[in-house]
Protein backbone atom coordinates (compact mmCIF):
# COMPACT_ATOMS: atom_id res chain seq x y z
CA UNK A 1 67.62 -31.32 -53.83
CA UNK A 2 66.23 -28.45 -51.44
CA UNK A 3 67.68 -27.71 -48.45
CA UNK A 4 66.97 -25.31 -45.69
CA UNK A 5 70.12 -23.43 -43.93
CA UNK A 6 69.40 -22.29 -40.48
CA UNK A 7 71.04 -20.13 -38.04
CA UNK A 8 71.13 -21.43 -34.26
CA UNK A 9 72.90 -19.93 -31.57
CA UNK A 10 75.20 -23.10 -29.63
CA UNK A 11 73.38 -23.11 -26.48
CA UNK A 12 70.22 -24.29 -28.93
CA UNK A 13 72.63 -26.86 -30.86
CA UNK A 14 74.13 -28.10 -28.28
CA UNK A 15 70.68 -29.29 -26.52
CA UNK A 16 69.37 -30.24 -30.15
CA UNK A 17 72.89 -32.31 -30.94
CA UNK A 18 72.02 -34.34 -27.24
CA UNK A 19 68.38 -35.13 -28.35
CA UNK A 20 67.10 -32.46 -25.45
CA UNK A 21 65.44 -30.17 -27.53
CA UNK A 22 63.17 -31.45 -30.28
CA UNK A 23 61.28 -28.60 -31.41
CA UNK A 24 62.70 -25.41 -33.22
CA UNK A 25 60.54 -22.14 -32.78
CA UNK A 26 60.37 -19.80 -35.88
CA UNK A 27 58.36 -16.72 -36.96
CA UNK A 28 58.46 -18.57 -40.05
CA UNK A 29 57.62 -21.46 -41.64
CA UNK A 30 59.17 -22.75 -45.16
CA UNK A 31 56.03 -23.77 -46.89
CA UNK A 32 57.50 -24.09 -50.62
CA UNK A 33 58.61 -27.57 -48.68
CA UNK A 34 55.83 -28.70 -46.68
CA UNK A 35 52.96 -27.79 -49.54
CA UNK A 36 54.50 -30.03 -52.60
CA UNK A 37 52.98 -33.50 -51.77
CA UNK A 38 52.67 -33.38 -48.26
CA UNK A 39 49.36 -33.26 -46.16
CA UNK A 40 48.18 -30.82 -43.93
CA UNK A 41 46.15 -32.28 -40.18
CA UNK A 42 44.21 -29.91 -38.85
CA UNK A 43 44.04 -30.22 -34.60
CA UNK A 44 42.19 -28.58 -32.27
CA UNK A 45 45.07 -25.77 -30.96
CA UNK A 46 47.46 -26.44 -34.04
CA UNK A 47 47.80 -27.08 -37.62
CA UNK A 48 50.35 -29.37 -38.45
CA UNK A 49 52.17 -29.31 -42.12
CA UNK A 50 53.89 -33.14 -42.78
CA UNK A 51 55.78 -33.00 -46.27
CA UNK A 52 56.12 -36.05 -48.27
CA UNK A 53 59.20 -36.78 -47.36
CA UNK A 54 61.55 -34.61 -44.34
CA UNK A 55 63.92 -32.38 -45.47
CA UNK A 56 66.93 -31.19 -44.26
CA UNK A 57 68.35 -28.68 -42.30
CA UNK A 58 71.89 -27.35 -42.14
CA UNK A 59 72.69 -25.69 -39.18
CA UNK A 60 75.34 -22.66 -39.08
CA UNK A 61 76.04 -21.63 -35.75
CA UNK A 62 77.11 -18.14 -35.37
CA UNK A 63 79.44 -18.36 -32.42
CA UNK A 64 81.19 -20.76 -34.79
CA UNK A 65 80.53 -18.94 -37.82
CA UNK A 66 80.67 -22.31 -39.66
CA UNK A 67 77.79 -24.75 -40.60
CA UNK A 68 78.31 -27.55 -37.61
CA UNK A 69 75.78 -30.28 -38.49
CA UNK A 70 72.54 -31.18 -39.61
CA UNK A 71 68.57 -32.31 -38.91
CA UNK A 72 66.12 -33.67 -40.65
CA UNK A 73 62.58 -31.61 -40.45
CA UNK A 74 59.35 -34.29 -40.84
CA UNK A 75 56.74 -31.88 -39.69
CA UNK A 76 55.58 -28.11 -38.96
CA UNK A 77 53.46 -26.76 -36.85
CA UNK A 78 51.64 -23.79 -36.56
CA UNK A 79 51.29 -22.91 -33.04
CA UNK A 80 48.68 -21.25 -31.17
CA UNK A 81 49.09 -20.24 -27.87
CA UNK A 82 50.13 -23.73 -27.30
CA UNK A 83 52.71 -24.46 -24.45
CA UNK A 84 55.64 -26.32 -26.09
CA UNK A 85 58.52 -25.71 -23.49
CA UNK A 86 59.39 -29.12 -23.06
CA UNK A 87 59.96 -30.22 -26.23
CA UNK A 88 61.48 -26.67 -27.45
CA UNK A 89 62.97 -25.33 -23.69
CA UNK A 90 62.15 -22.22 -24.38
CA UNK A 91 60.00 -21.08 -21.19
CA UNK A 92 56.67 -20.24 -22.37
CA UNK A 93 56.65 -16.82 -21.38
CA UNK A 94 59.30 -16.51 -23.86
CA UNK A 95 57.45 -18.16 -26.66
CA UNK A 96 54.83 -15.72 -26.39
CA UNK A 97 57.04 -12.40 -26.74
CA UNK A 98 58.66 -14.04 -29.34
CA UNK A 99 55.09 -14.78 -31.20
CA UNK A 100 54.41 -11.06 -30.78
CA UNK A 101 57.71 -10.13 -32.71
CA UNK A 102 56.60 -12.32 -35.11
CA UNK A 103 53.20 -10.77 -35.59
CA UNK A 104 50.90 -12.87 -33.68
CA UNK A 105 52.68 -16.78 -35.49
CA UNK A 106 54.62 -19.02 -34.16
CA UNK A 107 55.98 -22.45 -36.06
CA UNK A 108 57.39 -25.75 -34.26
CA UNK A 109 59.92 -27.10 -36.60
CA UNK A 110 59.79 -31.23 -35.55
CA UNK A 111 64.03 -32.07 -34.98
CA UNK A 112 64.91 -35.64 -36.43
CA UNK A 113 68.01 -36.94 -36.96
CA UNK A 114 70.28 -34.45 -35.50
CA UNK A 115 74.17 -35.08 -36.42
CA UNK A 116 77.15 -33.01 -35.69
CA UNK A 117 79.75 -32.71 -38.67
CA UNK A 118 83.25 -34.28 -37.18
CA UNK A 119 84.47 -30.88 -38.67
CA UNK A 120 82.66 -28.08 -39.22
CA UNK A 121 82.47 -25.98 -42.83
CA UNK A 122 82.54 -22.21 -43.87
CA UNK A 123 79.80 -21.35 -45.66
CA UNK A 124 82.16 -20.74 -48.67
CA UNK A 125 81.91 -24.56 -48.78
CA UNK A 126 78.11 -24.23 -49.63
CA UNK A 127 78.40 -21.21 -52.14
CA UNK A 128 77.13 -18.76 -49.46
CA UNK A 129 78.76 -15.33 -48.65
CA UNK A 130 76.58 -14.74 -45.31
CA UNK A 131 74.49 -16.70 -43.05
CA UNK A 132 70.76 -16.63 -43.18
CA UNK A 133 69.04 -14.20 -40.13
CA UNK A 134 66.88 -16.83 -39.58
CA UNK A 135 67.14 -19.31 -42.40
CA UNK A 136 66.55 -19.67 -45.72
CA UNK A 137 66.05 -22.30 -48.97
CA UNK A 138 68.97 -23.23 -49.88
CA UNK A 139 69.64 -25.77 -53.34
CA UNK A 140 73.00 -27.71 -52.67
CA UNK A 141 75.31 -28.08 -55.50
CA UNK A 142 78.01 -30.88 -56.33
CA UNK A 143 80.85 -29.02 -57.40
């Protein structure tokens, strides 16, 4: 099964683990999951990518350096200008110098199913040297 490993700094995991934040903002979106069977809505300020099934994120948190939990991922969206600080609390001000770094796009990752791990792994444990910038596929292997 695919995975994807993403980097998020505590403050973010923190309000993700308490259900607060429900929306993950990328430059970046990891279509190689949300094109194989999964259906793509076009809306009037965003396009919205819904895989067949979610997938799941690992989180590594680099304050911890360690991968602390986990999220499932049902939808992405490509966002255009749209003001999304409630669901992501990022001010929007901040969404749009961020979009601008990222050469004009912006993706909403949709947070499900947050859990933190009761302890949290190196990523030696997954196979992994050094954490992902942003994130990055990842294919988990049973040792």
């Amino acid at each position: 099964m695919q995975y994807v490993i993403i980097s998020i700094r505590k403050k973010w995991w923190d309000l993700i683990k308490d259900g607060e934040k429900t929306l993950e903002l990328r430059k970046t979106a990891p279509k190689r999951l949300l094109v194989k069977g999964g259906r793509v809505e076009v809306k009037e300020t965003a396009v919205i990518w819904i895989p067949e099934k979610p997938f799941l994120c690992l989180v590594y948190v680099p304050e911890e350096k360690a991968v602390c939990g986990r999220f499932s991922c049902a939808a992405v969206t490509a966002l255009d200008g749209v003001d999304v600080s409630e669901q992501s609390r990022v001010p929007y001000q901040e969404q749009e110098r961020y979009r601008q770094q990222g050469g004009g796009k912006l993706y909403g990752w949709q947070i499900g199913q947050a859990k933190a791990f009761l302890k949290k792994k190196p990523l030696s444990e997954y196979g992994l040297s050094r954490p992902p910038q942003s994130w990055q596929y990842f294919q988990f292997r049973v040792r």
